[in-house]
Structure formats: C-alpha cells, structure tokens
Protein backbone atom coordinates (compact mmCIF):
# COMPACT_ATOMS: atom_id res chain seq x y z
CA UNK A 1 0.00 0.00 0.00
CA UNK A 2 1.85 3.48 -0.89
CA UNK A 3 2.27 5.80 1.51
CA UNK A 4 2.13 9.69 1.85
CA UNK A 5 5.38 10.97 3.08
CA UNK A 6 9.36 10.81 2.40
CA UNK A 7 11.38 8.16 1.17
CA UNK A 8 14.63 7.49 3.00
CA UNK A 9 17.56 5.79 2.56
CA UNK A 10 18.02 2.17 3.65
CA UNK A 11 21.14 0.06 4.38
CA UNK A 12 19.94 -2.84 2.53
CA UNK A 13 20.37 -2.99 -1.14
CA UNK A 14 18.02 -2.35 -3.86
CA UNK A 15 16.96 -5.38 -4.76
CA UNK A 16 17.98 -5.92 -8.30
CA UNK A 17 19.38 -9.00 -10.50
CA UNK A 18 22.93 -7.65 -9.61
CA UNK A 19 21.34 -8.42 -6.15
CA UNK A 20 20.47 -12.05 -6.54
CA UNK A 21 23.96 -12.96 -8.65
CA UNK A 22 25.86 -12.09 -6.16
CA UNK A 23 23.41 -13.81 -3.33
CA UNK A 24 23.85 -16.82 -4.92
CA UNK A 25 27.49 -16.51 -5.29
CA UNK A 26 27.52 -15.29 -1.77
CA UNK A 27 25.62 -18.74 -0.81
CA UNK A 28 28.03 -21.17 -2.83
CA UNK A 29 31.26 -19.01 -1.05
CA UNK A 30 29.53 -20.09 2.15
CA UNK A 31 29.90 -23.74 1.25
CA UNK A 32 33.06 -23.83 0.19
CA UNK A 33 34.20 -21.38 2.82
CA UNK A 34 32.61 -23.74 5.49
CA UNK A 35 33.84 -26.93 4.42
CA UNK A 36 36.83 -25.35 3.90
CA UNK A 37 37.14 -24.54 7.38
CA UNK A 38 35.47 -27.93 8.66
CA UNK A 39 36.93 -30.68 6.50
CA UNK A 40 39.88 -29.05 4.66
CA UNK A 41 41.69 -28.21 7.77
CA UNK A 42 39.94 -30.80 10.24
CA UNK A 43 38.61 -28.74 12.71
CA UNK A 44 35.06 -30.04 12.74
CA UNK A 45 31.84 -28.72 12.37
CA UNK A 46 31.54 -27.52 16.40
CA UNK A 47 34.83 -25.47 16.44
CA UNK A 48 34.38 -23.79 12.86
CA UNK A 49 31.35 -23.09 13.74
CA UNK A 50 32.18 -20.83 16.97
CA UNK A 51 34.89 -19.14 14.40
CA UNK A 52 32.13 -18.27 11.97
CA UNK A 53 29.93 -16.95 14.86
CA UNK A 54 32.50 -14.61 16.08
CA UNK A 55 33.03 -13.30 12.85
CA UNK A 56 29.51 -13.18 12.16
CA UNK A 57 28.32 -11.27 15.67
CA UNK A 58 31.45 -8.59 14.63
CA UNK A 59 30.13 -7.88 10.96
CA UNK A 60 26.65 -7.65 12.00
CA UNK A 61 27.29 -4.96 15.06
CA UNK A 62 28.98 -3.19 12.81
CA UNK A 63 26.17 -3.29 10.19
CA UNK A 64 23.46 -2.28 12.89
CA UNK A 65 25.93 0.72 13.71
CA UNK A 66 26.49 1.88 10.77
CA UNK A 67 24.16 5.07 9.80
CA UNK A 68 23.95 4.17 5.84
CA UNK A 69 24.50 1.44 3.19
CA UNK A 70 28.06 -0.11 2.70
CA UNK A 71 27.72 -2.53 -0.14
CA UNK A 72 30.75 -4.68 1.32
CA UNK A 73 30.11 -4.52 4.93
CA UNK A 74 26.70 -5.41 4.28
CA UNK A 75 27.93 -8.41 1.75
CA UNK A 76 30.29 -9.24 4.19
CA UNK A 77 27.10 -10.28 7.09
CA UNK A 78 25.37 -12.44 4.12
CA UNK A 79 28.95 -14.33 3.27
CA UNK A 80 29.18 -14.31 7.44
CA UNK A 81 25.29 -15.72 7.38
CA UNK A 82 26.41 -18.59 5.00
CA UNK A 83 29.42 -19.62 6.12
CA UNK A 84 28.08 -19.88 9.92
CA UNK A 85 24.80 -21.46 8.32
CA UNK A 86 26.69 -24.03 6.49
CA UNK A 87 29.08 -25.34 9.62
CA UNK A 88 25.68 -24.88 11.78
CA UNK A 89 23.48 -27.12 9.82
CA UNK A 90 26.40 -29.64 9.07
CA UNK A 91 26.76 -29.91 12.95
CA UNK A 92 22.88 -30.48 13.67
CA UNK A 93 22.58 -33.09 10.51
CA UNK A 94 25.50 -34.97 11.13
CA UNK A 95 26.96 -34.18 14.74
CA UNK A 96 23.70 -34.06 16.68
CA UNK A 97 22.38 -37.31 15.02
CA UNK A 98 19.21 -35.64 13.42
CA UNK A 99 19.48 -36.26 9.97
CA UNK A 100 19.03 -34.22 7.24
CA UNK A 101 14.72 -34.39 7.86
CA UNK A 102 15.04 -33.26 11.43
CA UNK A 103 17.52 -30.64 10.92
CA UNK A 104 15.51 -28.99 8.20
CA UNK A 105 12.40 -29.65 10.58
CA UNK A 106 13.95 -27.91 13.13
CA UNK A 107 15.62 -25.13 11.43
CA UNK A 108 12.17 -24.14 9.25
CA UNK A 109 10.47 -23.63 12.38
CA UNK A 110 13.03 -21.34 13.72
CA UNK A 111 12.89 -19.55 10.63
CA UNK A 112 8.96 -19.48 11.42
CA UNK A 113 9.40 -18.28 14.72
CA UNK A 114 11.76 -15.68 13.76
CA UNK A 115 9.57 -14.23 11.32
CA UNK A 116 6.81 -14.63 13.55
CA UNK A 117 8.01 -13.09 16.43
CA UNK A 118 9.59 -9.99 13.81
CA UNK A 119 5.87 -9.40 12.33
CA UNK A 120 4.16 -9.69 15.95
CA UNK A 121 6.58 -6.96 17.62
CA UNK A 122 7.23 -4.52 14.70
CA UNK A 123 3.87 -5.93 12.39
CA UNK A 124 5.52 -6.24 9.20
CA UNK A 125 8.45 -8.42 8.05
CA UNK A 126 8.44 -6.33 4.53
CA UNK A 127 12.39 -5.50 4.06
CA UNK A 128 11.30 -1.79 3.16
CA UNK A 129 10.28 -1.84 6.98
CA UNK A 130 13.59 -2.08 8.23
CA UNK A 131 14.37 0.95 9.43
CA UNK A 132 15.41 1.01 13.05
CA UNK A 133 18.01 -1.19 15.00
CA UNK A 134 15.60 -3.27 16.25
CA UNK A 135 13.88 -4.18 12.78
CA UNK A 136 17.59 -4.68 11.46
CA UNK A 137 18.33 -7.22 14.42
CA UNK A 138 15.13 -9.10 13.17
CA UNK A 139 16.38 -9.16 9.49
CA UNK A 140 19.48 -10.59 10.00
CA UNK A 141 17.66 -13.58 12.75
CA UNK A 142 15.57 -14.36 10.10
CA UNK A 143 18.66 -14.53 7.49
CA UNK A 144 20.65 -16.55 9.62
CA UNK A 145 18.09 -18.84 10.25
CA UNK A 146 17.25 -19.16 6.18
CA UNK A 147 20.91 -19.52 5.54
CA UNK A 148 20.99 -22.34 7.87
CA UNK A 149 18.03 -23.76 6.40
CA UNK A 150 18.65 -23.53 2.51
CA UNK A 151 22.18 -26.00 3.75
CA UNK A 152 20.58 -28.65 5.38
CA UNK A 153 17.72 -28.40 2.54
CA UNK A 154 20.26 -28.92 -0.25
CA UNK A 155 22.19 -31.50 1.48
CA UNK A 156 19.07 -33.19 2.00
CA UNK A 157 17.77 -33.22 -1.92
CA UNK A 158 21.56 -33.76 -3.12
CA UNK A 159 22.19 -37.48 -0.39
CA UNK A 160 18.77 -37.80 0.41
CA UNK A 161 17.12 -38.55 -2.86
CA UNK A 162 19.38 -39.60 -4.80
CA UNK A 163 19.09 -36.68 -7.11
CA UNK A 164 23.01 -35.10 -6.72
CA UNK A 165 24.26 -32.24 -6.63
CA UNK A 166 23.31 -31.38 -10.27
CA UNK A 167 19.90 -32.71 -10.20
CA UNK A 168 19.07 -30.75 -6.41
CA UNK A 169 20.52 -27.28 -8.25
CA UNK A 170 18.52 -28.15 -10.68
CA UNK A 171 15.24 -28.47 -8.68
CA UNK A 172 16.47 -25.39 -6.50
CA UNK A 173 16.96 -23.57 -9.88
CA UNK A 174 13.29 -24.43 -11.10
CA UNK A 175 11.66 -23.47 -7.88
CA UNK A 176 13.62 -19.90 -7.97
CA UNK A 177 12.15 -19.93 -11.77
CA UNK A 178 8.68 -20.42 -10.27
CA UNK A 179 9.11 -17.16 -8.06
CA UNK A 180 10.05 -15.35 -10.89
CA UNK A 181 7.25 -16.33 -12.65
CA UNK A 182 5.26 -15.41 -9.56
CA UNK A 183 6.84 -12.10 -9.39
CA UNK A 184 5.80 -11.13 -13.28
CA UNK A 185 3.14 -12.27 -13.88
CA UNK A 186 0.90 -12.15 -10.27
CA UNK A 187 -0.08 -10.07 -7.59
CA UNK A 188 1.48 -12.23 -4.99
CA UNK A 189 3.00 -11.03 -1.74
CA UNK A 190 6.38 -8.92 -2.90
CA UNK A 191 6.81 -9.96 0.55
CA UNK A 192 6.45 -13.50 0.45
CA UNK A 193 8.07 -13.52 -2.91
CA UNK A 194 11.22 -12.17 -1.65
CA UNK A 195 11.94 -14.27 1.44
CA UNK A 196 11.08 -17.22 -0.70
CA UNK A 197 13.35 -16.47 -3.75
CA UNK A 198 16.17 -15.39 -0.22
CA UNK A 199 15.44 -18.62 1.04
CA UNK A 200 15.81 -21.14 -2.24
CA UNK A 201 19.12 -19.09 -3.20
CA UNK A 202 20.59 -20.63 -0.84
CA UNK A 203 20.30 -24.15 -1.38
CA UNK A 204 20.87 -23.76 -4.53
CA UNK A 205 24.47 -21.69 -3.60
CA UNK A 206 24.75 -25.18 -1.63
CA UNK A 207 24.48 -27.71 -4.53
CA UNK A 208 26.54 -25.96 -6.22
CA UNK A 209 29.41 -25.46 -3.75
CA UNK A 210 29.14 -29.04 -3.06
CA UNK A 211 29.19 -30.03 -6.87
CA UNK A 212 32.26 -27.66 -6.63
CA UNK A 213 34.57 -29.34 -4.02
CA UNK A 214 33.41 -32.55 -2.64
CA UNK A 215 35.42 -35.55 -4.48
CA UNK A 216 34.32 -36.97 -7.75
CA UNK A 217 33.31 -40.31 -5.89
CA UNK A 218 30.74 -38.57 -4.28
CA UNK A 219 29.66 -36.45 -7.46
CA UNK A 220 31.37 -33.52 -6.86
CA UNK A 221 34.51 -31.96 -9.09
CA UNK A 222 36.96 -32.20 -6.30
CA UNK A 223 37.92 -28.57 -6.25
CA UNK A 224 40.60 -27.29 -4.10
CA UNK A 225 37.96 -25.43 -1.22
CA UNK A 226 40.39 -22.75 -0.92
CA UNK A 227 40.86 -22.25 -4.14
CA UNK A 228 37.29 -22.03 -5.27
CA UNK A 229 36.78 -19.73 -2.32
CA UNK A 230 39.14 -17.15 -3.42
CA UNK A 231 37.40 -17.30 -7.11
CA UNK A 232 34.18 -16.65 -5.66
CA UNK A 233 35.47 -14.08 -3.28
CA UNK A 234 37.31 -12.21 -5.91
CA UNK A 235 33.54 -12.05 -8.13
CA UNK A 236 32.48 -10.78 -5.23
CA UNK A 237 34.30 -8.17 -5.04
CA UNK A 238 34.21 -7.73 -8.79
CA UNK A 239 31.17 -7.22 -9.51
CA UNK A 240 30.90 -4.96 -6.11
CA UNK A 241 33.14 -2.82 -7.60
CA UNK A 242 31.49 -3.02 -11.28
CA UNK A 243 28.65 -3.04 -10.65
CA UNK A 244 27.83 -0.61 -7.84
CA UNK A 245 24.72 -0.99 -5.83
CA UNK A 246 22.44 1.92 -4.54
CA UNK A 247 20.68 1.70 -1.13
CA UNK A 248 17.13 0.72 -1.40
CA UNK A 249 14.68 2.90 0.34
CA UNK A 250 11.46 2.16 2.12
CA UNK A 251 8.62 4.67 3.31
CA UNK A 252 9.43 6.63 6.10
CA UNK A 253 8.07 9.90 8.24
CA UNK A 254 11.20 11.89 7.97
CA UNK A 255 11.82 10.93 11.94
CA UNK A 256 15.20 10.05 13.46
CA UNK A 257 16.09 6.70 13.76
C-alpha cells in the first residue's frame, strides 16, 4: 500500500538482478568457505562453527551501527550468514544425530518463529520496513536462520534422494524460476516472494558449492575449497566494484532513527 510521506535511505540494497547474482554466489562461497574450514583443515563442524559466529556477531554490530548502506560490509554479514549457516546445519545433521529431515524440521520452524516473532513486535516483516536497529536485528535472525536452512535443505535433496548435486541445483533452480514467474506475472505477496526467492538461493548456492569441491566419488569436481573460495570471493568483489549498488529505500516519516 503506498504511503504519503518521504522516502529514505536504507542500508539494505536495492533489490535488483545484480542483487540475486551475487546472493547466490555469496551462498556457494559459504559452502566452500565452510567446508573449507570444517573438513579441509579438520577442525570439525563444532569449532568452525564458533569461528564463523564470532566473525559473524562482529560484521553484523557493525552493520546495525552503521548510519547508511556499505555494499561490502553489508555483503560481508550475508557471506558471514552462509558460512556460519553451512558449519551450523552440518553440525545439527551430522553431529547431533538428526538427519538431514530433522535438521531442516527444526531449522524451518526457527525460521517461522523468527519471522513470527519480527511481524508480531514490529507488524511487518516487509524489508522496506527495516528501518530502526531493532527491525535490522530481526532481518538478519531471520537470514541466519534461512541460511541455515537452505544448507541442510540442499544436502538433503543432493544425499537424500538420490538426485546429486546437479539434479538438487537443478530443482532449486526451477523453484527460484517459479518465483520469478510469480513475481511477473501475479499479484502475490512482494513480501512472500522475496523471502522465498532469499530462502531457495541458498540451497541452490549449496548444490553448487558441493558439486564444486566434494570428491568426484561422491559427485562432486573435487575442487581445491580454498581455491574455489578465493574465485568466488574475488567475483564478489568484482562485480561490487562493477557493478555498484544503490541503497534501497522504504517509506518513512522523515523521523530520526
């Protein structure tokens, strides 16, 4: 519904194709980056995952004080997002004995609750309503709880089903086309649109980081993780610095934050 009054400045993105390329290459960096981390250098889904966290509680104070939009600080929370999310959800999958089912049981309804809990105290979990601290906190909850979610989702369509890594970024792929399709050509929930497209880019970002690096017995190329970090870091930063990115903006009453 539009609203009378001035349009301000956000510190998240304008969300844009540029937007969901470099999502999705933020998602597969995640995977790599975590298993990196986990497997490469042995230190196990529990320890790399208190690494990531510390990392990821830094980059996200910093975001939350920050008084406008920094394309890589705020890039820098959504790589922190994934690589926490992938170590996390490895851990309750495989570590806690849960399975794939039960961690992505358990992980969609924190997601739910997050978003719950966001809309009940602040009544809308619309991006363009983030516009205090508190709203910001919410937004990145919800985030870390999708990243977390889109791993254990594509682990459990790649070993669960039998479908590999290709065939579950395929599926991932077709359900982001559906969105798409919802987005053009209904009246759909922007809303529901966006956290759904924010969700299944992740997944997808998992597949293919998977397909990237795990060994060709298991389907994957057997990329070096390091290695296919750094290339996915440096298009990062690429197309960050190529293609620049303008704050979004969102209705606001003029007020002070």
């Amino acid at each position: 519904m539009d609203q009378v009054g001035a349009v301000r400045d956000s510190k998240i993105p304008e969300v844009t194709l540029v937007f969901w390329l470099i999502k999705i290459a933020a998602t597969t960096l995640g995977e790599t980056g975590g298993d990196a981390l986990s497997m490469s250098l042995n230190l196990g889904y529990l320890l790399s995952t208190a690494i990531f966290t510390v990392i990821l509680v830094t980059v996200v104070a910093a975001q939350i004080a920050a008084r406008r939009f920094h394309p890589f600080l705020y890039w820098a929370v959504i790589v922190a997002t994934t690589t926490t999310g992938t170590t996390l959800a490895d851990f309750a999958d495989r570590s806690l004995g849960i399975g794939y089912v039960g961690g992505s049981l358990l992980l969609f309804a924190l997601l739910l609750a997050a978003l719950g809990l966001w809309y009940w105290r602040l009544g809308s979990v619309s991006i363009h309503s983030v516009t205090t601290p508190k709203a910001e906190a919410f937004y990145w909850a919800t985030i870390m709880f999708s990243q977390t979610l889109g791993t254990a989702l594509g682990d459990f369509l790649a070993d669960t089903s039998g479908l590999g890594y290709e065939g579950g970024a395929l599926v991932f792929g077709a359900a982001l086309a559906i969105v798409v399709f919802g987005y053009f050509a209904t009246r759909i929930s922007r809303t529901l649109l966006f956290w759904s497209a924010f969700i299944l880019t992740r997944p997808l970002g998992a597949t293919v980081g998977d397909l990237l690096d795990k060994p060709h017995a298991d389907g994957g190329f057997a990329l070096d993780r390091f290695a296919a970090s750094g290339v996915l870091a440096a298009a990062i930063i690429a197309a960050l610095i190529f293609l620049p990115q303008r704050a979004g903006s969102h209705p606001g009453d003029g007020a002070a934050e």
